[in-house]
PDB file of N, CA and C in Angstrom:
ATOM      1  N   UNK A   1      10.067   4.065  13.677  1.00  0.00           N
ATOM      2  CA  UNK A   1      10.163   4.671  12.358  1.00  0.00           C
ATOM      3  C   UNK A   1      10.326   3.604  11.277  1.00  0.00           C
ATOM      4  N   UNK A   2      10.042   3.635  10.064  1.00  0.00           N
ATOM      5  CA  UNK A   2       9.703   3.118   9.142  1.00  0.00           C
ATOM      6  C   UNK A   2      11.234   2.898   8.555  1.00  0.00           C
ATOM      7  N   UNK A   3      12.308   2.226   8.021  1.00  0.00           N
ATOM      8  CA  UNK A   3      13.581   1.500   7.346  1.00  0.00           C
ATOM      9  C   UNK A   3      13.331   1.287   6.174  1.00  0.00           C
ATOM     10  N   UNK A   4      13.495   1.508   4.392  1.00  0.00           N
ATOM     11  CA  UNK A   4      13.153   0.891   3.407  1.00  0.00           C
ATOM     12  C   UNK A   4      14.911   0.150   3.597  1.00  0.00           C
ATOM     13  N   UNK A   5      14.498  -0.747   2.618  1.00  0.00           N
ATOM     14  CA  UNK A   5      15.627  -1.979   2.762  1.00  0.00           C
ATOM     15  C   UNK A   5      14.873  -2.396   1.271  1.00  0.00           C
ATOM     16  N   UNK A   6      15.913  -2.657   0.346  1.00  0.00           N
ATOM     17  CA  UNK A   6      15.958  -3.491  -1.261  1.00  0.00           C
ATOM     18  C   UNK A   6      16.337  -4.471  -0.684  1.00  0.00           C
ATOM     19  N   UNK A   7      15.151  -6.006  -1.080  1.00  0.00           N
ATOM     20  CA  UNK A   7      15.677  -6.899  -0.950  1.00  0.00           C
ATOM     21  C   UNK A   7      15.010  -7.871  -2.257  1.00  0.00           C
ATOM     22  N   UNK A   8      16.181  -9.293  -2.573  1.00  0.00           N
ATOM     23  CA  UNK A   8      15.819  -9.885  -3.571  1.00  0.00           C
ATOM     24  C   UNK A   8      14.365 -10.847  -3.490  1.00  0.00           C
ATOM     25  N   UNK A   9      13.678 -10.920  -4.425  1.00  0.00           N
ATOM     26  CA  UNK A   9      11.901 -11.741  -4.250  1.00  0.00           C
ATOM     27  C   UNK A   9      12.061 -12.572  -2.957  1.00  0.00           C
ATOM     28  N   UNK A  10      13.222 -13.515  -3.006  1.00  0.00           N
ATOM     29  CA  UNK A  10      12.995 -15.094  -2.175  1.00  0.00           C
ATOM     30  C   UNK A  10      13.529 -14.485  -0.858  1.00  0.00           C
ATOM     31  N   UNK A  11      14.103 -13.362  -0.297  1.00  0.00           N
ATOM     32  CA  UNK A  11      14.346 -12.861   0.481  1.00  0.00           C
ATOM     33  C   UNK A  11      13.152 -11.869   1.318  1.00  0.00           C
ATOM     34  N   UNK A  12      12.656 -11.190   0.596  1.00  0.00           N
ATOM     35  CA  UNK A  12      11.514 -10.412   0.902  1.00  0.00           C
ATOM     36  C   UNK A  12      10.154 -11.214   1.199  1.00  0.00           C
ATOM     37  N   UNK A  13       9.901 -12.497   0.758  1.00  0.00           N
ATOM     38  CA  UNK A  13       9.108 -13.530   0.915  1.00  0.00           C
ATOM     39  C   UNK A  13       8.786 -14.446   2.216  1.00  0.00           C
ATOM     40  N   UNK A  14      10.140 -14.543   2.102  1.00  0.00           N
ATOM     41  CA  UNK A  14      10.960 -15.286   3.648  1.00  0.00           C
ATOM     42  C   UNK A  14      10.243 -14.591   4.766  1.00  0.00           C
ATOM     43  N   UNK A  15      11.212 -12.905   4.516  1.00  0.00           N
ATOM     44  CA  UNK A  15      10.859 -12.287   5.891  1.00  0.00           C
ATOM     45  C   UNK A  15       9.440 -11.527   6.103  1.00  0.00           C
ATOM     46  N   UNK A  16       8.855 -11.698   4.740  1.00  0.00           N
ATOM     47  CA  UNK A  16       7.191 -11.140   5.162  1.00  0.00           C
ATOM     48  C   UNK A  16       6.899 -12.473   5.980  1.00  0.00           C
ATOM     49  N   UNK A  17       7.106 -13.480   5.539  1.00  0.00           N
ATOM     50  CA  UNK A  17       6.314 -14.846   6.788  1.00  0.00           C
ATOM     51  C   UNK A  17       6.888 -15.126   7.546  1.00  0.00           C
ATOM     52  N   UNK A  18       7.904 -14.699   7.701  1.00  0.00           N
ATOM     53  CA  UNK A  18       8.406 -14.922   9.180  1.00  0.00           C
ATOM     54  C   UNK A  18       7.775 -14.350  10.071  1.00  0.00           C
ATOM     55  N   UNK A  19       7.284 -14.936  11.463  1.00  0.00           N
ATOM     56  CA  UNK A  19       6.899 -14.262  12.681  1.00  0.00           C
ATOM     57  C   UNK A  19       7.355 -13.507  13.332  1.00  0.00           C
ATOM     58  N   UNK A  20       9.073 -13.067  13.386  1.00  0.00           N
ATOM     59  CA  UNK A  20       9.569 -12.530  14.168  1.00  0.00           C
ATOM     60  C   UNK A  20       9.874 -10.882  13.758  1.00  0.00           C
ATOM     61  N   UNK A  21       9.087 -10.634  12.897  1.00  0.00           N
ATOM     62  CA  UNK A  21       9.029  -8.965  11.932  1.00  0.00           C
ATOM     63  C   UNK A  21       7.713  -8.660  11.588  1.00  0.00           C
ATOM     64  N   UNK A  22       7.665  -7.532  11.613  1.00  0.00           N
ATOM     65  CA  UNK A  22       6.417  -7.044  11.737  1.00  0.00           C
ATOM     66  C   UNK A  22       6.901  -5.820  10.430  1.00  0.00           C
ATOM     67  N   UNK A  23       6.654  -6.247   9.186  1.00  0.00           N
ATOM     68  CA  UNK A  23       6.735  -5.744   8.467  1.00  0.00           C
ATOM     69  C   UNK A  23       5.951  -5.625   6.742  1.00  0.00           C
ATOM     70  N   UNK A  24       5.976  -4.605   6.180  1.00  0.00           N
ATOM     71  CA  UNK A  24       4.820  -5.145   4.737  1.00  0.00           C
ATOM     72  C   UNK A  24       6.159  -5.052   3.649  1.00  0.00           C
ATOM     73  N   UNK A  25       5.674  -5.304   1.824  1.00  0.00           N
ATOM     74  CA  UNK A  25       6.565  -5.002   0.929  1.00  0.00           C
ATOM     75  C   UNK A  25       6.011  -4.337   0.010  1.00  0.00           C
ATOM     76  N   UNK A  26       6.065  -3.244  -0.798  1.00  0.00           N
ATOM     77  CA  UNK A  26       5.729  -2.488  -1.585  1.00  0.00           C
ATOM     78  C   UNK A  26       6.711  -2.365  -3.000  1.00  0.00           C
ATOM     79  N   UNK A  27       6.100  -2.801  -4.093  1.00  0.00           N
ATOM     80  CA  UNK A  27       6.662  -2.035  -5.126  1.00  0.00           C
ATOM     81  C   UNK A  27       5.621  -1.853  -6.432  1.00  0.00           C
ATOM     82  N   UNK A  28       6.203  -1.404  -7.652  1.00  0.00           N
ATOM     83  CA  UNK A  28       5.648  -1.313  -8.712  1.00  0.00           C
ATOM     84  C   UNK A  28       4.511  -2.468  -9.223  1.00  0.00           C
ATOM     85  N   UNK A  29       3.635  -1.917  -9.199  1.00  0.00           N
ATOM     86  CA  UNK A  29       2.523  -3.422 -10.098  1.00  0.00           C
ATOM     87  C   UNK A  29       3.085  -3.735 -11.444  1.00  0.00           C
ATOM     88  N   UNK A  30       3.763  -5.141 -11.456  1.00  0.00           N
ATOM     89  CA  UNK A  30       3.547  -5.366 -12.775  1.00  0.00           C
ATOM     90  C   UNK A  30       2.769  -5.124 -13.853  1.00  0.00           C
ATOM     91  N   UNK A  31       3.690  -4.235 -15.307  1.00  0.00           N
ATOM     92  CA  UNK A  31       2.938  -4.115 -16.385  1.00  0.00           C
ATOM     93  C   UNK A  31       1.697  -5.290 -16.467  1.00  0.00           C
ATOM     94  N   UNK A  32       1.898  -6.515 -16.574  1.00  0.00           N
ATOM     95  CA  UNK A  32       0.780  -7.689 -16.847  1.00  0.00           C
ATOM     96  C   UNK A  32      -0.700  -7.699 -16.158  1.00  0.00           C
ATOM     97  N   UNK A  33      -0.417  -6.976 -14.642  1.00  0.00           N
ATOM     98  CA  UNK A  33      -1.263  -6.897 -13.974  1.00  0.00           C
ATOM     99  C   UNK A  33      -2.403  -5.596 -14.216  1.00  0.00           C
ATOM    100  N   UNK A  34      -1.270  -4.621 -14.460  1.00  0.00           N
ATOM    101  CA  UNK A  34      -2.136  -2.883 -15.166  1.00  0.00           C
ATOM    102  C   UNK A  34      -2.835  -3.171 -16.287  1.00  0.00           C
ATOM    103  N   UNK A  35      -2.770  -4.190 -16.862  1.00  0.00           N
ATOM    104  CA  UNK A  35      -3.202  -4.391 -18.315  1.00  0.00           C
ATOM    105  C   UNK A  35      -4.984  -4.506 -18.420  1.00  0.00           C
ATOM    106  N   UNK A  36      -4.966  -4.936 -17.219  1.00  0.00           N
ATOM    107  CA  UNK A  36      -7.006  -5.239 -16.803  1.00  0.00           C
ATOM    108  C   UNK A  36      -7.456  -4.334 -15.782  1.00  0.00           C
ATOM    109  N   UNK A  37      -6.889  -3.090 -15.283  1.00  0.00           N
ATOM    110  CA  UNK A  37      -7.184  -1.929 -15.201  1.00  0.00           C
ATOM    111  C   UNK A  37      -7.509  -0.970 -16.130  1.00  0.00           C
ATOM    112  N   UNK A  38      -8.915  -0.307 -15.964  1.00  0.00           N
ATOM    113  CA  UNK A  38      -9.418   0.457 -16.991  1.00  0.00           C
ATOM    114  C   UNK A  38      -8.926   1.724 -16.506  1.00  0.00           C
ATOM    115  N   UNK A  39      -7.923   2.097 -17.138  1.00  0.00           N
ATOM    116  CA  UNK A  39      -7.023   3.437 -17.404  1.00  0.00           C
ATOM    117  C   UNK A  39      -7.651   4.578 -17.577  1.00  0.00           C
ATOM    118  N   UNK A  40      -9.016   4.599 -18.566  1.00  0.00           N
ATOM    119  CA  UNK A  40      -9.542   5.577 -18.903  1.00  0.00           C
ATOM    120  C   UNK A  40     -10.721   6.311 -17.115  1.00  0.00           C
ATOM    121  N   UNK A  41     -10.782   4.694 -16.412  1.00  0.00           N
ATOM    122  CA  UNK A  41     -11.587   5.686 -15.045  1.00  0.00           C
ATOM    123  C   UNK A  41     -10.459   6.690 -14.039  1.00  0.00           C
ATOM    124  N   UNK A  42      -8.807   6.803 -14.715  1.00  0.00           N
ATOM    125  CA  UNK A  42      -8.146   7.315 -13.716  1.00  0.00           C
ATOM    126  C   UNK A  42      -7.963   8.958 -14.678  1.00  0.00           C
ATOM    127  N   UNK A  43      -8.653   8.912 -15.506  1.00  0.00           N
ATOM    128  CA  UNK A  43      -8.731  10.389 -16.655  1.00  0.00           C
ATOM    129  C   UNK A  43      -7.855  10.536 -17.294  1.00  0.00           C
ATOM    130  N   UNK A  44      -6.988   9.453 -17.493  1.00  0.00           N
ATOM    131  CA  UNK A  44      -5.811   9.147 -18.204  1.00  0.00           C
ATOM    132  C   UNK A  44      -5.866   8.511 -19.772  1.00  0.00           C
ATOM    133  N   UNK A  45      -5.244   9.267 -20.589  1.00  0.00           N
ATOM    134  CA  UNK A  45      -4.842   8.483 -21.731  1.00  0.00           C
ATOM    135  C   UNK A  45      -3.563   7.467 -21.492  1.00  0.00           C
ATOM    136  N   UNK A  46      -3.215   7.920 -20.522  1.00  0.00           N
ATOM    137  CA  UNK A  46      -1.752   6.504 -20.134  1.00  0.00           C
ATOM    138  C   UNK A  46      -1.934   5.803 -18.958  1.00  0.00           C
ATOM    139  N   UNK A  47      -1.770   4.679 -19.090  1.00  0.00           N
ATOM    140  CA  UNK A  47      -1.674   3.754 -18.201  1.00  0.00           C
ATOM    141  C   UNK A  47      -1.148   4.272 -16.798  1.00  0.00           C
ATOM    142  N   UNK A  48      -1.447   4.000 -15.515  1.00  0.00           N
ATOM    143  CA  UNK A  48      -1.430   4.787 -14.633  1.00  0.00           C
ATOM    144  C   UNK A  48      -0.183   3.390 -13.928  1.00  0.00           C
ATOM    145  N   UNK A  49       0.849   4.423 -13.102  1.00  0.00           N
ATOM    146  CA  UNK A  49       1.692   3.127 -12.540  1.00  0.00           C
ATOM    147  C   UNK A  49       0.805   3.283 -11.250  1.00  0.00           C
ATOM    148  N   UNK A  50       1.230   1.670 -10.796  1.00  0.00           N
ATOM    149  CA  UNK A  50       0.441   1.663  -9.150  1.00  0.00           C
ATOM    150  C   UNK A  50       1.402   0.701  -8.135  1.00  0.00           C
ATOM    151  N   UNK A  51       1.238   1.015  -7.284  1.00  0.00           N
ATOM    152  CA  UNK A  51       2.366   0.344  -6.112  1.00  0.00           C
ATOM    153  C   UNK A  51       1.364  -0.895  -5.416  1.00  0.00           C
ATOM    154  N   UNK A  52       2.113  -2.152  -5.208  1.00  0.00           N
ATOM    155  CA  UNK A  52       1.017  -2.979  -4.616  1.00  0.00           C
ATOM    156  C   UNK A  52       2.166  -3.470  -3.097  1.00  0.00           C
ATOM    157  N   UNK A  53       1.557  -3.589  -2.342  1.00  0.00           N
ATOM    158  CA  UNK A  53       1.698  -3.507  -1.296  1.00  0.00           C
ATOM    159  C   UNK A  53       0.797  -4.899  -0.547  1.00  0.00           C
ATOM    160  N   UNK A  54       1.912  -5.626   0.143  1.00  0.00           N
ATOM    161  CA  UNK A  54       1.722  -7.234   1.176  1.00  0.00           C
ATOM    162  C   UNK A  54       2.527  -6.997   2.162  1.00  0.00           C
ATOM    163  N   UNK A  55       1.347  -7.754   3.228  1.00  0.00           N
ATOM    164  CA  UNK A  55       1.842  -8.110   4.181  1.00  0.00           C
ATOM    165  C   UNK A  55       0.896  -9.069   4.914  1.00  0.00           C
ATOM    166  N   UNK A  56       1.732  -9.826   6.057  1.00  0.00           N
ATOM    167  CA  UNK A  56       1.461 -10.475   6.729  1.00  0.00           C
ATOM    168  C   UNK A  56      -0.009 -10.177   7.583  1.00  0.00           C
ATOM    169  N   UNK A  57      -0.491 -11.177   8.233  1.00  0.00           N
ATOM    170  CA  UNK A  57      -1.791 -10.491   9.448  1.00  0.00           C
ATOM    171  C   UNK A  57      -1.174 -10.105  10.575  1.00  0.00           C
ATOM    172  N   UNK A  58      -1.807  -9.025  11.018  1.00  0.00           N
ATOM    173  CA  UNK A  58      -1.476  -8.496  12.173  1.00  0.00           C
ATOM    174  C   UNK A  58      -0.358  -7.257  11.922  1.00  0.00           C
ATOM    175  N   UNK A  59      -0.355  -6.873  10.922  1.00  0.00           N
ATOM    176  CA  UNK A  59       0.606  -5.634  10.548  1.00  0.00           C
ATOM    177  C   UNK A  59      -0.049  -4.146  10.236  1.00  0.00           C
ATOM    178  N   UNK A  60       0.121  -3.266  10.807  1.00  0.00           N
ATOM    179  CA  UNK A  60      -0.764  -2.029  10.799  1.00  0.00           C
ATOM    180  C   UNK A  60       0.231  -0.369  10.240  1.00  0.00           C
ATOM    181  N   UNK A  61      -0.523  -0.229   9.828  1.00  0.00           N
ATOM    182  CA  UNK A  61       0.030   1.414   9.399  1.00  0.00           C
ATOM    183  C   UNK A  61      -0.944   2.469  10.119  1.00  0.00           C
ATOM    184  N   UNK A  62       0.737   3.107  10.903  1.00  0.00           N
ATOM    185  CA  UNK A  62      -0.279   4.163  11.542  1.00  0.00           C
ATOM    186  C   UNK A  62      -1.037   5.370  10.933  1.00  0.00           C
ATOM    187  N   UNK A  63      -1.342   6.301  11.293  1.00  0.00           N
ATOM    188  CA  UNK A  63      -1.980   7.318  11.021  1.00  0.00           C
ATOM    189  C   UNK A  63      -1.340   7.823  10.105  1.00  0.00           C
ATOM    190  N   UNK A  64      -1.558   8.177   8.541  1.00  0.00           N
ATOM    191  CA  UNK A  64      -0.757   8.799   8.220  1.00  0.00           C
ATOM    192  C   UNK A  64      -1.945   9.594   6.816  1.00  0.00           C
ATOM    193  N   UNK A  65      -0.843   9.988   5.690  1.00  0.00           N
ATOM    194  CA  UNK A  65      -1.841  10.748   4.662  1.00  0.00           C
ATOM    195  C   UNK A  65      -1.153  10.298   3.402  1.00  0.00           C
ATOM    196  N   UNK A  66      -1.891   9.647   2.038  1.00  0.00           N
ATOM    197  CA  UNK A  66      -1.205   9.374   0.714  1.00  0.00           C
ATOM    198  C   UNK A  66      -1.072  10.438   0.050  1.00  0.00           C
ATOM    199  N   UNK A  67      -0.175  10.902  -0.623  1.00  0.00           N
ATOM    200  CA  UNK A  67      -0.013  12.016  -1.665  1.00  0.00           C
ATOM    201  C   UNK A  67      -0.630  12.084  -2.556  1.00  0.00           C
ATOM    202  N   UNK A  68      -1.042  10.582  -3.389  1.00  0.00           N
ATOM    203  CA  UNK A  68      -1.452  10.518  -4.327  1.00  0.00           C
ATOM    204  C   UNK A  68      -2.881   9.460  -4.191  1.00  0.00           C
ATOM    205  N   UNK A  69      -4.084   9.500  -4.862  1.00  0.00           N
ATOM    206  CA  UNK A  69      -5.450   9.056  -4.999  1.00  0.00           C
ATOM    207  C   UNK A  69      -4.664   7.001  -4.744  1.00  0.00           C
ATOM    208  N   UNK A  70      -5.633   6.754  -3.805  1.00  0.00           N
ATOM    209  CA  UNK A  70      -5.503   5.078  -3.736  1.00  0.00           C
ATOM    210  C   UNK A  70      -6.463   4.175  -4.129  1.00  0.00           C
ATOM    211  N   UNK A  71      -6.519   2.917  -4.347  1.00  0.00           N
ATOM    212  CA  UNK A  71      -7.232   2.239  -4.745  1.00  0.00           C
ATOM    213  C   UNK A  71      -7.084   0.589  -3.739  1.00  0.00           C
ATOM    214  N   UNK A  72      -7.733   0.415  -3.089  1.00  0.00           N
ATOM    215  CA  UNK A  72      -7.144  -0.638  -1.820  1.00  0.00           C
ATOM    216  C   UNK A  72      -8.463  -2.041  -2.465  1.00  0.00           C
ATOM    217  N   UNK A  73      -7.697  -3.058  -2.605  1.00  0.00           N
ATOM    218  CA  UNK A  73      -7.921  -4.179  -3.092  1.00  0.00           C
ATOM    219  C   UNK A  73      -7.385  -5.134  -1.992  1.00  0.00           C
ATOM    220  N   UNK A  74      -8.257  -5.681  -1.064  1.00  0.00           N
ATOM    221  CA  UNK A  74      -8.297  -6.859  -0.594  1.00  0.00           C
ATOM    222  C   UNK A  74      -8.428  -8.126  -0.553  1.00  0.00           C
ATOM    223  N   UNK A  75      -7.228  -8.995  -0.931  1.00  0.00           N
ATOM    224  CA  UNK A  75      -7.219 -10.282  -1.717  1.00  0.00           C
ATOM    225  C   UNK A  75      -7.682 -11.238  -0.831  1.00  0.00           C
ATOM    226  N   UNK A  76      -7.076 -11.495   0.504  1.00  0.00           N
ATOM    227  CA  UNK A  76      -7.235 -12.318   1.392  1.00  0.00           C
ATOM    228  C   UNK A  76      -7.397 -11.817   3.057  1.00  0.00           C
ATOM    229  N   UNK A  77      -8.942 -12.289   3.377  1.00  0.00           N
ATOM    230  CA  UNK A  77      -8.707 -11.812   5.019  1.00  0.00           C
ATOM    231  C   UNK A  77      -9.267 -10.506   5.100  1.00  0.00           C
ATOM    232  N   UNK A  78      -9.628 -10.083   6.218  1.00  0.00           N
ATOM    233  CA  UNK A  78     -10.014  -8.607   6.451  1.00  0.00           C
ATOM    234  C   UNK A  78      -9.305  -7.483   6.519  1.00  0.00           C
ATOM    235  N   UNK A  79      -9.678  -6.756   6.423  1.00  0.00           N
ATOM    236  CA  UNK A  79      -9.035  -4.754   6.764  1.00  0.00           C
ATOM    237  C   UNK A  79      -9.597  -3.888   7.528  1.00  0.00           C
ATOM    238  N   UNK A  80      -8.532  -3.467   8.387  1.00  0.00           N
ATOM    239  CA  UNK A  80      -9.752  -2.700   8.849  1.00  0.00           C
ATOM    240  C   UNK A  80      -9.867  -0.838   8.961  1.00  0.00           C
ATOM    241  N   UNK A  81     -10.323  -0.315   8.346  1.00  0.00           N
ATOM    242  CA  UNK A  81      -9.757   0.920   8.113  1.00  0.00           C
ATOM    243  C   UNK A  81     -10.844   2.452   8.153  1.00  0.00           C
ATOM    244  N   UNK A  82      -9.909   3.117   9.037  1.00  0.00           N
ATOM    245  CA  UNK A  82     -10.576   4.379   9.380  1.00  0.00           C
ATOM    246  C   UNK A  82     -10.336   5.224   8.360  1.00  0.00           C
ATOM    247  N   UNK A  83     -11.244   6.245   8.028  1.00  0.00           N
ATOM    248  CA  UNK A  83     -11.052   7.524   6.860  1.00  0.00           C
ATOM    249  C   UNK A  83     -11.894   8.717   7.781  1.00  0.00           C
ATOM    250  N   UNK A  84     -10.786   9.348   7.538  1.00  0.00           N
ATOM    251  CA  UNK A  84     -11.897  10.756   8.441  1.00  0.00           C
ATOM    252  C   UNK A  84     -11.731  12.260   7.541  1.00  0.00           C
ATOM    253  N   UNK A  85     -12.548  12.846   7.975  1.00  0.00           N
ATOM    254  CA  UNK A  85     -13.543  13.505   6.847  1.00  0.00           C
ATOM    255  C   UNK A  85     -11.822  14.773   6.669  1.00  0.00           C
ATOM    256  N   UNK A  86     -12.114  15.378   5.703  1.00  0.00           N
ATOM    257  CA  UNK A  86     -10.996  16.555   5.430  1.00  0.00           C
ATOM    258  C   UNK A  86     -10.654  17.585   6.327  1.00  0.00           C
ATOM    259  N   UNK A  87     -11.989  18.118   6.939  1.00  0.00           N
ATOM    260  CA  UNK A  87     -12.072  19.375   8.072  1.00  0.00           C
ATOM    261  C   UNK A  87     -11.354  18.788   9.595  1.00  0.00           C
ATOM    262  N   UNK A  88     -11.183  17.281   9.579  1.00  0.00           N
ATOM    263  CA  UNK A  88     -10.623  16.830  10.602  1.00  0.00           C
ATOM    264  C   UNK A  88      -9.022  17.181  10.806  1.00  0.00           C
ATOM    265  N   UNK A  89      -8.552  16.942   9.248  1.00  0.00           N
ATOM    266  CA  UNK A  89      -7.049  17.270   9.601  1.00  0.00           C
ATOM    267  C   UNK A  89      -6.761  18.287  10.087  1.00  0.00           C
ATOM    268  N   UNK A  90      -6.761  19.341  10.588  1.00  0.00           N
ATOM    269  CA  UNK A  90      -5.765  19.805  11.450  1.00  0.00           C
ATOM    270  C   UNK A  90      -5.729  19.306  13.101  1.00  0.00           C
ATOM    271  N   UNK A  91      -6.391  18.573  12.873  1.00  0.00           N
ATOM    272  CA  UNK A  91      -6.586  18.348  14.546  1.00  0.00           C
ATOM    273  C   UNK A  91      -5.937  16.318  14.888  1.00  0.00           C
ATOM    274  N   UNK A  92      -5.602  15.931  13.552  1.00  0.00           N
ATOM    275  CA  UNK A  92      -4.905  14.720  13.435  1.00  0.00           C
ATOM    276  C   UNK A  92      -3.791  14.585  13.926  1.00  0.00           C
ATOM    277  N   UNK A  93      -2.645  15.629  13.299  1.00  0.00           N
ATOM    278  CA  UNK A  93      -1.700  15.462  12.577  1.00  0.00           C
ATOM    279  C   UNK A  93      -0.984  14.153  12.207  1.00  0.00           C
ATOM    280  N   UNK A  94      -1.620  13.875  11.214  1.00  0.00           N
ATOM    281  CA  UNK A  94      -0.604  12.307  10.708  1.00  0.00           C
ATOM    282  C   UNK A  94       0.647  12.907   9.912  1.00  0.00           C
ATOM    283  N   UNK A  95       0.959  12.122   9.530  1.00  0.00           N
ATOM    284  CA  UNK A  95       2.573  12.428   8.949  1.00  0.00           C
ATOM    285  C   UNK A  95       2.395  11.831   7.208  1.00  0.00           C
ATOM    286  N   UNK A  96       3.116  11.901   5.877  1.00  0.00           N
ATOM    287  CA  UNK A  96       2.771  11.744   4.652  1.00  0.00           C
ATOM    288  C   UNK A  96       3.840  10.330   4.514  1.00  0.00           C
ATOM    289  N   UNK A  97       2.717   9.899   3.974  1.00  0.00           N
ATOM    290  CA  UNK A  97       3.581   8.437   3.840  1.00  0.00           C
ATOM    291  C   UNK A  97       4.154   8.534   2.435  1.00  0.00           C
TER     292      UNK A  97
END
C-alpha cells in the first residue's frame, strides 16, 4: 500500500536516489512553470493547478484510475504505459489514485 510522508526538498531528493526505496514524489507545479502552459486548451479562463510527479527508474504504478484529466510529460528516459478502452472497466477493477 501506498504511505504519503511530507518531507523537506533535500530530504525527498536524497531518498528518490537512493537505491534502497522504491518510491516517486508528487506535488504542486510551480506557479513559474504553469506560466507556459496554454490555459485556454484546458477550457479554462484560470490557470489550471497541476501536480508533477518524479521518480527514479524502475518505479511503477499499479493499475489504477485518475479522477481528474492528465497530461504525462516525459523529461528523461522511457515510459511505458497501458490505457485500456472505457467498456473494459468493469472487468479491471483498479482502485482511484
Amino acid at each position: 500500500p501506498s504511505v504519503t510522508v511530507v518531507l523537506p526538498g533535500r530530504e525527498a531528493a536524497r531518498r528518490l536516489l537512493a537505491a534502497d526505496e522504491t518510491l516517486y514524489l508528487q506535488g504542486l507545479a510551480p506557479k513559474r512553470l504553469m506560466r507556459d502552459v496554454d490555459h485556454l486548451a484546458f477550457a479554462s479562463t484560470r490557470r489550471p493547478l497541476a501536480r508533477v510527479w518524479a521518480s527514479r527508474s524502475g518505479v511503477y504504478s499499479p493499475l489504477h484510475f485518475d479522477a481528474q484529466d492528465s497530461h504525462l510529460v516525459q523529461v528523461v528516459g522511457r515510459k511505458h504505459i497501458v490505457l485500456w478502452p472505457p467498456d473494459a472497466l468493469p472487468h479491471l477493477r483498479p482502485f482511484p489514485a
